[in-house]
Protein backbone atom coordinates (compact mmCIF):
# COMPACT_ATOMS: atom_id res chain seq x y z
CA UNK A 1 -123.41 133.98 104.56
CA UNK A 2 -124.55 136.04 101.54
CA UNK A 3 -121.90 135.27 98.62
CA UNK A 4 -122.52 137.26 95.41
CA UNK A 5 -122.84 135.98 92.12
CA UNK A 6 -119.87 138.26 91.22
CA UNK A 7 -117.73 136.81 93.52
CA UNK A 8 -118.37 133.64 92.32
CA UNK A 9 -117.21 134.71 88.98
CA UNK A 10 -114.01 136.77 90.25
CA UNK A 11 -113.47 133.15 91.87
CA UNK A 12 -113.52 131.20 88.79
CA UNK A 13 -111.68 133.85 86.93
CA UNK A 14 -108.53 133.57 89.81
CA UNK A 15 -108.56 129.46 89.27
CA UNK A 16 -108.74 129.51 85.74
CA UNK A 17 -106.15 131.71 85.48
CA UNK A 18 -103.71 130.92 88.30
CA UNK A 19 -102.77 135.04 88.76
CA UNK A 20 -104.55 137.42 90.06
CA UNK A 21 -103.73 140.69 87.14
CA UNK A 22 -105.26 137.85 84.55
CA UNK A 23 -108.21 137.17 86.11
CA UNK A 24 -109.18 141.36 87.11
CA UNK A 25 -108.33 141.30 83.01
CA UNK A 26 -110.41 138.28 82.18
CA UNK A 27 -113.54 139.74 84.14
CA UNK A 28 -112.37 143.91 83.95
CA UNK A 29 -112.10 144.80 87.11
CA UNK A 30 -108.86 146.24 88.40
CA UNK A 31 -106.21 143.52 90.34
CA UNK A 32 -107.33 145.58 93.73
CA UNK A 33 -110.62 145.53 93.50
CA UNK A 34 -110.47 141.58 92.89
CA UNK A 35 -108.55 140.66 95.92
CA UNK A 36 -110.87 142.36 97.86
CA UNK A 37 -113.55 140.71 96.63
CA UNK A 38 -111.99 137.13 96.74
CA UNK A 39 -111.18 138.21 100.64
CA UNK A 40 -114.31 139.17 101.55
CA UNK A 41 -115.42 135.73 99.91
CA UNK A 42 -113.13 133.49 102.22
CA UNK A 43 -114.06 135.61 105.53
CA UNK A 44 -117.91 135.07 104.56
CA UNK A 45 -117.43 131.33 103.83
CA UNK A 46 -115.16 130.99 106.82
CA UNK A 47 -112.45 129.20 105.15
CA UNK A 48 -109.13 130.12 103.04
CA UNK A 49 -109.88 129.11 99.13
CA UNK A 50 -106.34 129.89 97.86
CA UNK A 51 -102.73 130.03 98.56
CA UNK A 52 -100.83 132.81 97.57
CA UNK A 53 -97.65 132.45 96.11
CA UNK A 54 -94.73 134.60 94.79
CA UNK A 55 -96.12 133.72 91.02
CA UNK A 56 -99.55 132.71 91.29
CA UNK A 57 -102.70 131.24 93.14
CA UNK A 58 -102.99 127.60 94.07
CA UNK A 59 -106.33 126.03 95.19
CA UNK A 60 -106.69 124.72 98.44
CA UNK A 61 -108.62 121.69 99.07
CA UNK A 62 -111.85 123.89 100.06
CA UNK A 63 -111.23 125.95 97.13
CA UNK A 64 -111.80 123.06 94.76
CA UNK A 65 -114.80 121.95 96.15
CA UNK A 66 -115.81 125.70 95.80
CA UNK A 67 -114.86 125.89 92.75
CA UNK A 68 -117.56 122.78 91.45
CA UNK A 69 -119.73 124.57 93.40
CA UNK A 70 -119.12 128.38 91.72
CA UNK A 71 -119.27 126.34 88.27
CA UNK A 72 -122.48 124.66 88.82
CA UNK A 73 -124.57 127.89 89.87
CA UNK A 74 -122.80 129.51 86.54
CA UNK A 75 -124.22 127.22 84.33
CA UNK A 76 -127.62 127.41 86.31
CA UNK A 77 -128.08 131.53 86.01
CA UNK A 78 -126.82 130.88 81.99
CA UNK A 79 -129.65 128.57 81.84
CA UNK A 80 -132.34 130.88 83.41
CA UNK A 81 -130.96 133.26 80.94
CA UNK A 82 -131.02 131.10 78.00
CA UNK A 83 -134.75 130.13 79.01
CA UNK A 84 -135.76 133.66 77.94
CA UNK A 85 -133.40 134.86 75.58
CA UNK A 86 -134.19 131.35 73.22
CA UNK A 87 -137.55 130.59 74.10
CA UNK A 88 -139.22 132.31 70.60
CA UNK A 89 -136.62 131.56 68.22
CA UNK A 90 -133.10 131.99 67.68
CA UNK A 91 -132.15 136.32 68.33
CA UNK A 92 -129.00 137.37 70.43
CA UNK A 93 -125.76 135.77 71.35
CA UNK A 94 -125.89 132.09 70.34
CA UNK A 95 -122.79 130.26 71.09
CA UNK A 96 -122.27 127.02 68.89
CA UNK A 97 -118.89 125.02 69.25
CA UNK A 98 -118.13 122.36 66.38
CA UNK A 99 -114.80 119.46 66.15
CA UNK A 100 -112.22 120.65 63.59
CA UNK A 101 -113.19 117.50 61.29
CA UNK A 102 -116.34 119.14 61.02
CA UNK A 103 -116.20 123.25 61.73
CA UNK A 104 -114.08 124.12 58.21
CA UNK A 105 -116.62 122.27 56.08
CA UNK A 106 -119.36 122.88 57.32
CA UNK A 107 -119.38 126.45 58.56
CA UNK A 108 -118.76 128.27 55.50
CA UNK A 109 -121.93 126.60 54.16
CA UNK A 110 -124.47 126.84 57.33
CA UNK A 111 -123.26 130.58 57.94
CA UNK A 112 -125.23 132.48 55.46
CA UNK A 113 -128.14 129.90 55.84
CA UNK A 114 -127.98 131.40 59.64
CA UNK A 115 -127.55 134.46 58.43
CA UNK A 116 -130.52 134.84 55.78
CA UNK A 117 -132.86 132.69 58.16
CA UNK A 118 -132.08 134.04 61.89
CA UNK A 119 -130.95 137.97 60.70
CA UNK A 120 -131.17 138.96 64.66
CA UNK A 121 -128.73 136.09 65.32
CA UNK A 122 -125.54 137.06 67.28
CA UNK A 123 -123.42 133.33 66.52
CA UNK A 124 -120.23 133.59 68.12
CA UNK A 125 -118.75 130.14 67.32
CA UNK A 126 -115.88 127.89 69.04
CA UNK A 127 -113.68 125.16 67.34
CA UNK A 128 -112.03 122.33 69.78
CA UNK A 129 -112.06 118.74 70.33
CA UNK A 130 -114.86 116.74 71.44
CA UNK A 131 -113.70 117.01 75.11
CA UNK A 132 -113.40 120.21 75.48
CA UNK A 133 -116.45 121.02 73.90
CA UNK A 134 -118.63 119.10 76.58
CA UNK A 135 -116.42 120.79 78.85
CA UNK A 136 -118.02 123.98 77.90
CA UNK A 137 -121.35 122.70 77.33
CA UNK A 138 -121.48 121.44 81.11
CA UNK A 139 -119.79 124.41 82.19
CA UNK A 140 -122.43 126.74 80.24
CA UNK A 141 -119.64 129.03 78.05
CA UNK A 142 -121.24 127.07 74.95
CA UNK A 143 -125.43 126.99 74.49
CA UNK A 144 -124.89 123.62 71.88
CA UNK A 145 -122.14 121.25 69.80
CA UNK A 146 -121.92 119.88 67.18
CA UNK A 147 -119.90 116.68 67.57
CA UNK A 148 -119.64 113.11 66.50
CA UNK A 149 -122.24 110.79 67.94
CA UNK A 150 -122.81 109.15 70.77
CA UNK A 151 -121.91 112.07 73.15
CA UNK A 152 -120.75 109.54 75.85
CA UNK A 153 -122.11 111.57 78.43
CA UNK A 154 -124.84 111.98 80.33
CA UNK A 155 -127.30 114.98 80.84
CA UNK A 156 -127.22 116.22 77.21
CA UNK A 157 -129.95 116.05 74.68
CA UNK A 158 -128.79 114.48 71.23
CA UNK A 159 -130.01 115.84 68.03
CA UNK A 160 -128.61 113.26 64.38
CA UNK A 161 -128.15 115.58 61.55
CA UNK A 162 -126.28 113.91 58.93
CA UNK A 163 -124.09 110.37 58.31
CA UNK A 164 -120.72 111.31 56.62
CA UNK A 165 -119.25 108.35 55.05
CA UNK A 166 -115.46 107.82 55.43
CA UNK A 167 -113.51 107.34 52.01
CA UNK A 168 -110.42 106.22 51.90
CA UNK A 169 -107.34 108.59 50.40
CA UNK A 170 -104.09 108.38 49.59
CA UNK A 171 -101.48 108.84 46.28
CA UNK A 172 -103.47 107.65 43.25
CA UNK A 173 -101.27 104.97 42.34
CA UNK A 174 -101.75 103.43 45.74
CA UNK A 175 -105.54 103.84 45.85
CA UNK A 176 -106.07 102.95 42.20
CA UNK A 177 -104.14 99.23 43.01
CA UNK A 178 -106.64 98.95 45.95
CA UNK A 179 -109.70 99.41 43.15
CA UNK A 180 -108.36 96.52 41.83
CA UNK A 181 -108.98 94.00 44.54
CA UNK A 182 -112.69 94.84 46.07
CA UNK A 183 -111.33 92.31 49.09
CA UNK A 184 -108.89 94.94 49.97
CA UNK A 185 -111.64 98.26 50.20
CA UNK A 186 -112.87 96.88 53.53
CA UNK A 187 -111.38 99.03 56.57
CA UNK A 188 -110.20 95.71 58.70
CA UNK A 189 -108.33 94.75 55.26
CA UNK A 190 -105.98 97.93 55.39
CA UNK A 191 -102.28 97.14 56.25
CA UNK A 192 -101.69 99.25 59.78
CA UNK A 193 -98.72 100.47 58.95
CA UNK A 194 -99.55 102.60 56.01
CA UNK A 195 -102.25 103.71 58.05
CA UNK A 196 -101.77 107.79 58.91
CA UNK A 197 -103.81 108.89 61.76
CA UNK A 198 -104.62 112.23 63.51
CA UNK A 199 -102.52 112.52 66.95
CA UNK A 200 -104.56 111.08 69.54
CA UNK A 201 -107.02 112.62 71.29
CA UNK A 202 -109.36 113.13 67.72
CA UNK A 203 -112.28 111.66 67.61
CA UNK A 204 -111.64 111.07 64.20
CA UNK A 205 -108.64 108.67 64.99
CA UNK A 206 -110.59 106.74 67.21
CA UNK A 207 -113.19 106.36 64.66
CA UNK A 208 -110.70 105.09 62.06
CA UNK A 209 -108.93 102.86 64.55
CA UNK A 210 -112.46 100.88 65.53
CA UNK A 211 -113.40 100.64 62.17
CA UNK A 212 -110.07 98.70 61.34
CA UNK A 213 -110.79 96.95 64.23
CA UNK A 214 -107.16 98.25 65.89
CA UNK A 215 -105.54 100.04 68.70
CA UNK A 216 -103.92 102.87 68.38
CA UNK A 217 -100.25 101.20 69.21
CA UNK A 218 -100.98 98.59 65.87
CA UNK A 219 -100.21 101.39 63.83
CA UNK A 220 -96.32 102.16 63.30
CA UNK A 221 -96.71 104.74 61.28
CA UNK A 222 -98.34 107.25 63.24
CA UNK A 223 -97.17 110.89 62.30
CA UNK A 224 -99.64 112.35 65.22
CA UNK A 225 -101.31 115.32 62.33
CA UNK A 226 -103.03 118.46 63.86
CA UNK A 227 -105.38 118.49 60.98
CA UNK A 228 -106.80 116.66 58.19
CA UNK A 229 -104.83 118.85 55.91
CA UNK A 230 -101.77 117.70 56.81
CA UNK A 231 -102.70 113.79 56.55
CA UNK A 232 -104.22 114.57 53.12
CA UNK A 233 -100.66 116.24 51.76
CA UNK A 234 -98.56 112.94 53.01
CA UNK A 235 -101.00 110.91 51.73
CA UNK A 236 -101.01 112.30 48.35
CA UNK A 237 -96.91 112.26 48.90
CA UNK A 238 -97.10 108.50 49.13
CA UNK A 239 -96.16 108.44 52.87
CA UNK A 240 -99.76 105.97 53.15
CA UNK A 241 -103.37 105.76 53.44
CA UNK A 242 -105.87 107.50 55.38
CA UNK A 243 -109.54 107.90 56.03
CA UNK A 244 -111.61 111.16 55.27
CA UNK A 245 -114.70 112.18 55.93
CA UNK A 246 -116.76 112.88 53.01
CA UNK A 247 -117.69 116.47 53.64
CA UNK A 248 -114.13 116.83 53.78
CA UNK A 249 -113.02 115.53 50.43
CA UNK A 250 -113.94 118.27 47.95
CA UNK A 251 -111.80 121.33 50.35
CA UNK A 252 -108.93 118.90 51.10
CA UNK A 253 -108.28 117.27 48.19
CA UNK A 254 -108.46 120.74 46.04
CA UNK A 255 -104.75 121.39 44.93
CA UNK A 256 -103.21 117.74 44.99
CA UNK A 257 -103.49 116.35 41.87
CA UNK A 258 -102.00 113.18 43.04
CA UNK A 259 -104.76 112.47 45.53
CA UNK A 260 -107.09 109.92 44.80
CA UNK A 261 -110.43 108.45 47.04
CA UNK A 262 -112.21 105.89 46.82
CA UNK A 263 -115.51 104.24 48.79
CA UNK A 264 -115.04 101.48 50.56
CA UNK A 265 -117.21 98.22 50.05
CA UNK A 266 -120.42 98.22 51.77
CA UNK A 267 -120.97 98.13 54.32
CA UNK A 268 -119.20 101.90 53.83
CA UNK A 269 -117.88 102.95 57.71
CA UNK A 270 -119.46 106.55 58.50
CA UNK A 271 -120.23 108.36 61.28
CA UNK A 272 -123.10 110.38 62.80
CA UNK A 273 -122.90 114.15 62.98
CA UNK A 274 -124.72 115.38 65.39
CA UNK A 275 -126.08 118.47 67.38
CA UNK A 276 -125.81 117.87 71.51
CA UNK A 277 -127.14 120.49 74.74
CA UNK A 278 -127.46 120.61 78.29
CA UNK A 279 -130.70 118.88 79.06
CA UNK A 280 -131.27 121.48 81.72
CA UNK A 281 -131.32 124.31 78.85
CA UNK A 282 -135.27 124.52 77.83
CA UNK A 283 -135.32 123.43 74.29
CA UNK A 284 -138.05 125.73 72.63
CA UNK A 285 -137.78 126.52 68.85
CA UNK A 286 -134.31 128.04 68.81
CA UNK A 287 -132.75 123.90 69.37
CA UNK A 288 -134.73 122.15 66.67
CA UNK A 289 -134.24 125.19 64.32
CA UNK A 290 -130.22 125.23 64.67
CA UNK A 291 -130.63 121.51 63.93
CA UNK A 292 -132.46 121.62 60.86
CA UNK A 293 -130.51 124.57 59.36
CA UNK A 294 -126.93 122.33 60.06
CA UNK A 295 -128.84 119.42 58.63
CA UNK A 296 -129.55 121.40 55.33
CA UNK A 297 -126.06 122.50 55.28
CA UNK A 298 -124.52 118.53 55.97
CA UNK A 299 -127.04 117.48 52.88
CA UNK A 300 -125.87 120.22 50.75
CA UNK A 301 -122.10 119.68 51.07
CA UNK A 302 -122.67 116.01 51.01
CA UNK A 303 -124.58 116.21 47.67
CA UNK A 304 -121.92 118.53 46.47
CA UNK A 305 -119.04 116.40 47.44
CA UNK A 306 -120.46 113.50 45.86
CA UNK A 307 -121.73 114.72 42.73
CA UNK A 308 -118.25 115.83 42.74
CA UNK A 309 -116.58 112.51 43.78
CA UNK A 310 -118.54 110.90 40.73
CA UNK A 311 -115.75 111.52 37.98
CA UNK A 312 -113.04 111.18 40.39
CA UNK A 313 -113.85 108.07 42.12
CA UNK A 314 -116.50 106.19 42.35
CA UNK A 315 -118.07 103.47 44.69
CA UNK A 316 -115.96 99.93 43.75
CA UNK A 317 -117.70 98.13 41.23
């Protein structure tokens, strides 16, 4: 039984994509050429992988255990490849996925500290949630994330590179009768249902929800936002209160006047950004480099942000 590595990839091309003229696409081969390959695959394996049907491929049983298989022995030959492409520094494709609470902020200012530091770097960047991310860690499409820590999962090496503080923001009038009371700046002292959370599946919501000490049905007023942008305009609209991280504050509160943040009372809720990889991917220079370049970018926009924050509002007093 000799399967090719191509064939393996054809393979996971077909079940990602369900059809066979989107997979010979995906991997640029014509549609022909493909079926004969996946064929030729079954008959040397001895058993069918897929059913197909007037629109589509389905799996068969064998085919998803295949499938894990085919995966695996991807993310091994990216590996051996990574072992020589990264072991001197960072030079050639790089690929670096970040959350969206953290990829708007941060790239803009870690780019051209990439750029000026690693000139031969190819960075081809991805933007999802957390999940999806270690997805494509595991499955090898991504080299290393940056994500909110703990990972949660094993076989990955964790890297801290910053704390971002969560402030809390919302229409000034609102915010400034907080002030008032320094009893009331504690997370767990927020009424739920002026609470506005990211739709679930954010790490960010589920950061905001343990730090209040709540589950996500305590809340009634849960508008499920895409993006921290759109919490930030109905929060400065009055609709209620929300947390944001502070490397966030100084790009999303730009342009609403009648936003207002303010620190909590210590102790101030933050979380850990962090840089993750396979374990199995040799670390060499090019890991701890990519970390300390993202930690000089997190210190810079943090320092900017709250050197910024100082006139607009400050820690309770």
């Amino acid at each position: 039984m000799n399967i090719t590595f191509r064939q393996l990839e054809y393979f996971i091309a077909l079940a990602e994509t369900g059809h066979f003229g989107r997979a010979a696409a995906r991997v640029h081969v014509s549609q022909p050429a493909l079926s004969v390959q996946i064929r030729e695959m079954e008959e040397r394996l001895g058993a069918v992988l897929i059913e197909r049907q007037p629109r589509g491929v389905v799996l068969t049983p064998v085919g998803h255990d295949v499938l894990r298989h085919a995966r695996r022995v991807r993310a091994e030959m990216r590996a051996l490849g990574e072992a020589a492409r990264l072991r001197d520094g960072m030079e050639g494709p790089l690929a670096l996925g970040l959350i969206p609470t953290v990829a708007p902020y941060l790239l803009p200012v870690a780019v051209p500290m990439l750029r000026r530091d690693w000139p031969r770097l190819d960075l081809r960047v991805r933007e999802t949630r957390t999940e999806g991310l270690m997805a494509a860690l595991r499955e090898g499409t991504l080299d290393a994330a940056v994500i909110a820590l703990p990972a949660g999962v094993p076989g990955v090496v964790e890297e801290p590179l910053f704390e971002d503080r969560f402030v809390l923001a919302g229409a000034r009038a609102q915010v400034e009768a907080l002030a008032t009371a320094p009893e009331a700046l504690r997370p767990d002292a927020l009424d739920p249902d002026r609470l506005l959370l990211l739709e679930e599946g954010h790490c960010l919501a589920d950061q905001a929800l343990e730090v209040c000490a709540l589950e996500r049905g305590d809340t009634r007023v849960d508008l499920s936002a895409a993006s921290l942008a759109t919490l930030c305009r109905l929060a400065a609209d009055g609709f209620g209160l929300t947390f944001l991280p502070e490397i966030a504050c100084a790009t999303e509160t730009r342009g609403l006047p009648g936003m207002a943040t303010r620190h909590f009372a210590p102790p101030e809720p933050a979380r850990t950004i962090g840089l993750v990889r396979r374990a199995s991917t040799p670390g060499g220079k090019w890991f701890p480099a990519l970390a300390e370049t993202l930690a000089g970018a997190g210190r810079e926009l943090l320092g900017a942000a709250r050197s910024g924050a100082a006139g607009r509002a400050g820690p309770p007093g």
